[in-house]
N, C-alpha and C. Protein backbone atom coordinates (compact mmCIF):
# COMPACT_ATOMS: atom_id res chain seq x y z
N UNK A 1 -5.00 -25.53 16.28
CA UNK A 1 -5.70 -24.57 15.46
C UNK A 1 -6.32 -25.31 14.28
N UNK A 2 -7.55 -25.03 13.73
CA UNK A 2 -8.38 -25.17 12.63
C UNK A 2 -7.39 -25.33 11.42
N UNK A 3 -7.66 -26.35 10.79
CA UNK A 3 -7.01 -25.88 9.29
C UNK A 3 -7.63 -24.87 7.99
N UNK A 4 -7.62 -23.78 8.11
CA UNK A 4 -8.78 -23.52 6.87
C UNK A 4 -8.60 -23.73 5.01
N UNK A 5 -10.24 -23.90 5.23
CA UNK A 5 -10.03 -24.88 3.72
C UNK A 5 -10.23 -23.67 2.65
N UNK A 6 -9.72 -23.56 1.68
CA UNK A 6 -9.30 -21.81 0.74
C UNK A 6 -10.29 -22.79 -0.27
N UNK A 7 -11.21 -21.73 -1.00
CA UNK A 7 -11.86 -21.98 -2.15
C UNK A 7 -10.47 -21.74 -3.49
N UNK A 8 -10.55 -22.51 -4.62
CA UNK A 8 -9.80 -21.96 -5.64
C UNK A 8 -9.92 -21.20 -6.44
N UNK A 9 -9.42 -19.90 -6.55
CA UNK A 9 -9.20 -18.56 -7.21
C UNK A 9 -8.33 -18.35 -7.85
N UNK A 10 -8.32 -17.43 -9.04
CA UNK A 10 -7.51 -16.63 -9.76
C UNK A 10 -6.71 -16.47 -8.83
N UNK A 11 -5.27 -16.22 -9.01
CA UNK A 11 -4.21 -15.63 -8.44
C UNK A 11 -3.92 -13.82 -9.35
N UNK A 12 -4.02 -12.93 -8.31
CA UNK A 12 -4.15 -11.84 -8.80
C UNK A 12 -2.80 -11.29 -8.38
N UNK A 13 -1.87 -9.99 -8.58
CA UNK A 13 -1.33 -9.15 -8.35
C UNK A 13 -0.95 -7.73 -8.17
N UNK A 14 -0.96 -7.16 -6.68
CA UNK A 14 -0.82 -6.19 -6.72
C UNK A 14 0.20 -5.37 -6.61
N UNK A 15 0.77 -4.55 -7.07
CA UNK A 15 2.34 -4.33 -7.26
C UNK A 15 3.28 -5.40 -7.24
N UNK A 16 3.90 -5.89 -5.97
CA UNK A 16 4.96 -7.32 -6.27
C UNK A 16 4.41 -8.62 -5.34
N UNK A 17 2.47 -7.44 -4.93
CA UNK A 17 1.85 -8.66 -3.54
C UNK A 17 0.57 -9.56 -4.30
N UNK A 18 1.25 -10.78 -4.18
CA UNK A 18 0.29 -11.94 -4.66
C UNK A 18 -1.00 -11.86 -3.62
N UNK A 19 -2.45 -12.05 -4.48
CA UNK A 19 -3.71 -12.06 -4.11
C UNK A 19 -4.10 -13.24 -4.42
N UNK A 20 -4.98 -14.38 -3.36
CA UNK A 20 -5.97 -15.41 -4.05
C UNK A 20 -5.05 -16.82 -4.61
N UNK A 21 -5.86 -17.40 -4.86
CA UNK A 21 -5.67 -19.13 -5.30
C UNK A 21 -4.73 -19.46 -3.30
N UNK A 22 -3.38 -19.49 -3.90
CA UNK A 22 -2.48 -20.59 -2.86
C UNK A 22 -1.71 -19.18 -2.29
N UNK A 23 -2.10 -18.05 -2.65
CA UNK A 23 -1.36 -17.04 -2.14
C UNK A 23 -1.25 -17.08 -0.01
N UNK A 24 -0.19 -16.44 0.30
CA UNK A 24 -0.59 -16.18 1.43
C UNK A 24 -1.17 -15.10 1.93
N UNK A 25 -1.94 -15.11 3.10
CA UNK A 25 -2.77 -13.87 3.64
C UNK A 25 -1.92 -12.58 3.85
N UNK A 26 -3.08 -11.47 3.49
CA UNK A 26 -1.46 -10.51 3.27
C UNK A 26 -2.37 -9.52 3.92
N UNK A 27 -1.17 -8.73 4.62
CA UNK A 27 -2.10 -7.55 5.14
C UNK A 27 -2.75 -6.44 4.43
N UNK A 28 -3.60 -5.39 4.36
CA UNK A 28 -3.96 -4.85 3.48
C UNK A 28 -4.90 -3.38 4.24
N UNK A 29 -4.78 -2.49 4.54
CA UNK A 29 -5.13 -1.12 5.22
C UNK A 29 -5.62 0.15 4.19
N UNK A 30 -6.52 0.50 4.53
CA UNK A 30 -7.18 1.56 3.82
C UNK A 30 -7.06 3.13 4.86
N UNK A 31 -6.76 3.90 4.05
CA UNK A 31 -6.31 5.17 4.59
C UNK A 31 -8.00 6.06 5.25
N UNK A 32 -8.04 7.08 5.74
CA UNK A 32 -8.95 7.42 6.81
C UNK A 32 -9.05 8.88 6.42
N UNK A 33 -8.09 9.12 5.51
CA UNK A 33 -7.90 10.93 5.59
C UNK A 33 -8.62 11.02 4.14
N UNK A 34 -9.00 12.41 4.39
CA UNK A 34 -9.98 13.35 2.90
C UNK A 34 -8.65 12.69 1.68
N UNK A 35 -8.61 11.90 0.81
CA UNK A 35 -7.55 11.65 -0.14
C UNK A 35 -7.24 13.06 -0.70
N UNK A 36 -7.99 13.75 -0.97
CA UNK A 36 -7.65 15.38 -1.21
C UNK A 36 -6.16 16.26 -0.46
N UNK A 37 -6.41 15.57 0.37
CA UNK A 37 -5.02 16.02 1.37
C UNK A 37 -4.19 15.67 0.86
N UNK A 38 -3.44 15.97 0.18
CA UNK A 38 -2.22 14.88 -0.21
C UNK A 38 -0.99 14.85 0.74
N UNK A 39 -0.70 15.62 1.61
CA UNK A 39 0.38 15.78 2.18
C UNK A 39 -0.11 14.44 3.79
N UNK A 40 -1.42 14.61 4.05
CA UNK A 40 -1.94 13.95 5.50
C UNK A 40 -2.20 12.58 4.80
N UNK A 41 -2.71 12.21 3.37
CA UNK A 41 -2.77 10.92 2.78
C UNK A 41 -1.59 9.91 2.40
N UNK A 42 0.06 10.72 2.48
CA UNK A 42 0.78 10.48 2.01
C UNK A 42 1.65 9.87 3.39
N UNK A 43 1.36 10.66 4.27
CA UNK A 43 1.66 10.47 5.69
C UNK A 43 1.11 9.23 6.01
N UNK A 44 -0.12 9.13 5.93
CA UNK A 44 -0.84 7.85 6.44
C UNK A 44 -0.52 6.39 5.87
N UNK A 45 -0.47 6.87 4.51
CA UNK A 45 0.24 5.70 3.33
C UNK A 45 1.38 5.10 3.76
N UNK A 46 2.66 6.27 4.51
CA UNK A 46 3.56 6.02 5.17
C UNK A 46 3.43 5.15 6.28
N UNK A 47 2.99 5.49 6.88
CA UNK A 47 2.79 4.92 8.30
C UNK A 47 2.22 3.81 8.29
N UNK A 48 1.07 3.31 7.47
CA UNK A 48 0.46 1.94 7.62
C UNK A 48 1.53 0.91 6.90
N UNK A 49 2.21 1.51 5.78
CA UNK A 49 3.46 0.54 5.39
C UNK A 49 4.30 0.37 6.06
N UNK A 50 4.96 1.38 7.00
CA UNK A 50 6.02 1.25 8.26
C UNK A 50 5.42 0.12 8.90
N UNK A 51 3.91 -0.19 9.49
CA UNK A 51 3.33 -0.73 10.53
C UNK A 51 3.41 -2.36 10.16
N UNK A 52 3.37 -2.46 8.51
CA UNK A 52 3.59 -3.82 8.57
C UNK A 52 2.50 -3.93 7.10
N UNK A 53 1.62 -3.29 6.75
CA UNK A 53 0.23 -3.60 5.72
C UNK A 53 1.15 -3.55 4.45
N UNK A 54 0.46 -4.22 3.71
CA UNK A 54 1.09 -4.98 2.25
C UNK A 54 0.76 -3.68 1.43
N UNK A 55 -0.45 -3.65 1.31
CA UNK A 55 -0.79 -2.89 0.22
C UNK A 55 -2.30 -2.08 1.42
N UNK A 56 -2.06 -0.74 0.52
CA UNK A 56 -2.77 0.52 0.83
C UNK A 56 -3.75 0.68 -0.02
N UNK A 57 -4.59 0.89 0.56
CA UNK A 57 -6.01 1.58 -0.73
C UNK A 57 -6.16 3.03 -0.12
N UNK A 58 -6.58 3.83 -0.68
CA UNK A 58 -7.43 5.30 -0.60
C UNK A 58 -8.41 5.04 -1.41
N UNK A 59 -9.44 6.01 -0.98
CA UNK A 59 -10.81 6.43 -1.48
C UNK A 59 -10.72 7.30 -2.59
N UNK A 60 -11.52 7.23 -3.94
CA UNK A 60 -11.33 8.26 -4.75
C UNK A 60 -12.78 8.38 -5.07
N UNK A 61 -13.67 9.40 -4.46
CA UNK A 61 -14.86 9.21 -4.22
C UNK A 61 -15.48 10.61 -4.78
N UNK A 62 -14.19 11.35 -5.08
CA UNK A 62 -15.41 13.00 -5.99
C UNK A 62 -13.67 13.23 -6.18
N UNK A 63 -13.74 14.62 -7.42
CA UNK A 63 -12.51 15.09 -8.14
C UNK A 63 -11.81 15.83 -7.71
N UNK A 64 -11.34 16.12 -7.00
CA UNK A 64 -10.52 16.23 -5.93
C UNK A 64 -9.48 15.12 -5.68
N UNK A 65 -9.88 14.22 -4.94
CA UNK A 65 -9.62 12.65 -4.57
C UNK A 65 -8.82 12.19 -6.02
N UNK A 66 -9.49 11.89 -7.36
CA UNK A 66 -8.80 11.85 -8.17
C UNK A 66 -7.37 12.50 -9.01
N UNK A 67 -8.00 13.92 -8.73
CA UNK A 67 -6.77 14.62 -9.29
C UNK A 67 -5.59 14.48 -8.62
N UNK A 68 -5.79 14.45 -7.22
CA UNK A 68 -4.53 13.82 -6.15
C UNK A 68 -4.01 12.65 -6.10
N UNK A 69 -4.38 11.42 -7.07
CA UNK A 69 -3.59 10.32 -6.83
C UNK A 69 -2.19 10.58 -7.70
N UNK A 70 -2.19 11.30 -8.71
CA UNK A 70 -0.70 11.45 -9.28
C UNK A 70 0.28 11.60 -8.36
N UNK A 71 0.08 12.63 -7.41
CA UNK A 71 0.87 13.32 -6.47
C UNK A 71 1.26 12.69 -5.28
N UNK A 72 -0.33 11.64 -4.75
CA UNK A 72 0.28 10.64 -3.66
C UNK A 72 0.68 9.82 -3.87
N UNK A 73 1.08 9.30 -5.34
CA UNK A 73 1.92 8.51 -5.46
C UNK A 73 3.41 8.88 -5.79
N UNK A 74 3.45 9.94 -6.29
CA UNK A 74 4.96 10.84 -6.52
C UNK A 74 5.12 10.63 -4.90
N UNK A 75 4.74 11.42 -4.01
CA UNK A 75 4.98 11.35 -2.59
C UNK A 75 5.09 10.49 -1.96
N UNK A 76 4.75 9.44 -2.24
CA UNK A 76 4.62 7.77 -1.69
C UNK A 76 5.87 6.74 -2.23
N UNK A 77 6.42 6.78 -3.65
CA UNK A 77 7.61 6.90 -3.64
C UNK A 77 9.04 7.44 -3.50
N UNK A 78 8.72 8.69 -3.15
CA UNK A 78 10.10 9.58 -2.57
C UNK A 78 10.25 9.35 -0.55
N UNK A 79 9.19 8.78 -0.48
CA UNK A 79 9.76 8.77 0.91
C UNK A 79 10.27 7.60 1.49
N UNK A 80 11.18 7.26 2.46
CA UNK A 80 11.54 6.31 2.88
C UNK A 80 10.99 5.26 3.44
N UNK A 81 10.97 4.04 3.39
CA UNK A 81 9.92 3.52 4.07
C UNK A 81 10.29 1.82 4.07
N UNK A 82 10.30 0.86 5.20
CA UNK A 82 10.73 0.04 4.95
C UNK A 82 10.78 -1.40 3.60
N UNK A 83 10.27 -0.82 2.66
CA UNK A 83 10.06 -1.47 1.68
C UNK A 83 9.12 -0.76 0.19
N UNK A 84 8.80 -1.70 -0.65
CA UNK A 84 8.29 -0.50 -1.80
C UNK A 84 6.81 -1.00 -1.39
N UNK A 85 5.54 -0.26 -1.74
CA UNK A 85 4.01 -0.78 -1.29
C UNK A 85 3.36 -0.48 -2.22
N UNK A 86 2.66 -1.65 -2.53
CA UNK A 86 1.21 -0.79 -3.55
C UNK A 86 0.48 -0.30 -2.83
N UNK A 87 -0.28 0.83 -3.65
CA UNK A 87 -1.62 0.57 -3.18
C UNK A 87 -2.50 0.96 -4.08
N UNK A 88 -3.88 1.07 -3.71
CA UNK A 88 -4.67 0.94 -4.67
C UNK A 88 -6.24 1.50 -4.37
N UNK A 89 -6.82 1.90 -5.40
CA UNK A 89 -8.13 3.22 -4.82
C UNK A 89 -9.29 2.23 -5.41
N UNK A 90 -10.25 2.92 -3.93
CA UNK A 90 -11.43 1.71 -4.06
C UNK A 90 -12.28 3.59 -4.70
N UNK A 91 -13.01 3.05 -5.49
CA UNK A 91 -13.73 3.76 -6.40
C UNK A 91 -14.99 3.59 -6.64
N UNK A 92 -16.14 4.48 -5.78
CA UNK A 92 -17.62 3.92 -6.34
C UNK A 92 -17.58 4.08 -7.40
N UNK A 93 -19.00 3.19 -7.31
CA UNK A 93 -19.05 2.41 -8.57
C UNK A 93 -20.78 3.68 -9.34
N UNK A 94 -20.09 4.50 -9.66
CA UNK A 94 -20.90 5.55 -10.76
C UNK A 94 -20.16 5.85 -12.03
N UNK A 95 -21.07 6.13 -12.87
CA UNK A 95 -20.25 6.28 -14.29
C UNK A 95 -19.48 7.65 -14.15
N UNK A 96 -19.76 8.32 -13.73
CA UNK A 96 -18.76 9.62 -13.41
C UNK A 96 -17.85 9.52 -12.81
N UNK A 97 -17.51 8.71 -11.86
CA UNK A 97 -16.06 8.49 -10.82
C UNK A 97 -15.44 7.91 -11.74
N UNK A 98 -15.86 6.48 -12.71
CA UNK A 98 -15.16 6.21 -13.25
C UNK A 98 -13.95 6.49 -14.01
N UNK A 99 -15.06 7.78 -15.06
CA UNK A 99 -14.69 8.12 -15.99
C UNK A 99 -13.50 9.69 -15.60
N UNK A 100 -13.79 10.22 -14.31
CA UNK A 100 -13.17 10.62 -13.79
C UNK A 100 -11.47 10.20 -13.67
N UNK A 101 -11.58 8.75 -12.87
CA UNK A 101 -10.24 8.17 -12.72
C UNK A 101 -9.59 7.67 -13.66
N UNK A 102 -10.30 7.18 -14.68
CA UNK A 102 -9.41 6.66 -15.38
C UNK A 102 -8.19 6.95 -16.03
N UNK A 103 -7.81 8.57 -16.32
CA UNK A 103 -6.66 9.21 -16.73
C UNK A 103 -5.63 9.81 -15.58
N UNK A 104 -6.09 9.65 -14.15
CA UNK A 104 -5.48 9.70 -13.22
C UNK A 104 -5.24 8.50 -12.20
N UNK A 105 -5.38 7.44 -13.08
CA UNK A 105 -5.14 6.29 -11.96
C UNK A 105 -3.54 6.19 -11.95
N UNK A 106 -2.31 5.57 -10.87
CA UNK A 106 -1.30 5.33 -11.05
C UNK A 106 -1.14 4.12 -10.96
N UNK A 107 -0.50 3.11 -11.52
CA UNK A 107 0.74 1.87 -11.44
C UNK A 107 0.46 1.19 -9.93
């Protein structure tokens, strides 16, 4: 097999999962459901961490989506699951989503 050659980067962190520089490749899965759902987003969050993915992103893409990350993350730590997971919301990039998330982002 190829050796591949890594450019040098910041080393970043997401919850307890190292990103970049000498880090290792980490898995990483984005959820599929309306984030509005919180009960079907919380499920999915579940399941891609059962499956093996490091860290989770959801979409927070209109207010709705936002007002629900408090809750999928209350729900995302009460359930069982083979380990603890970040995850983390990819957010277009408009001055209104922003300003939207910013008092509802979680940890």
């Amino acid at each position: 097999m190829a050796e591949i050659q890594r450019r040098k980067t910041v080393t970043a962190t997401i919850g307890g999962v190292r990103v970049g520089s000498n880090a290792p490749v980490m898995v990483q899965s984005m959820t599929n459901t309306d984030t509005a759902d919180i009960p079907g987003t919380i499920k999915q969050v579940a399941a891609l961490a059962r499956a093996g993915s490091e860290v989770v992103r959801v979409t927070v893409n209109n207010d709705d989506a936002a007002k629900a990350i408090p809750q999928i993350v209350e729900g995302r730590n009460t359930l069982a699951a083979p380990r603890a997971w970040p995850s983390t919301a990819s957010i277009p990039a408009t001055p209104a989503s922003g300003a939207r998330t910013t008092t509802t982002s979680a940890p």
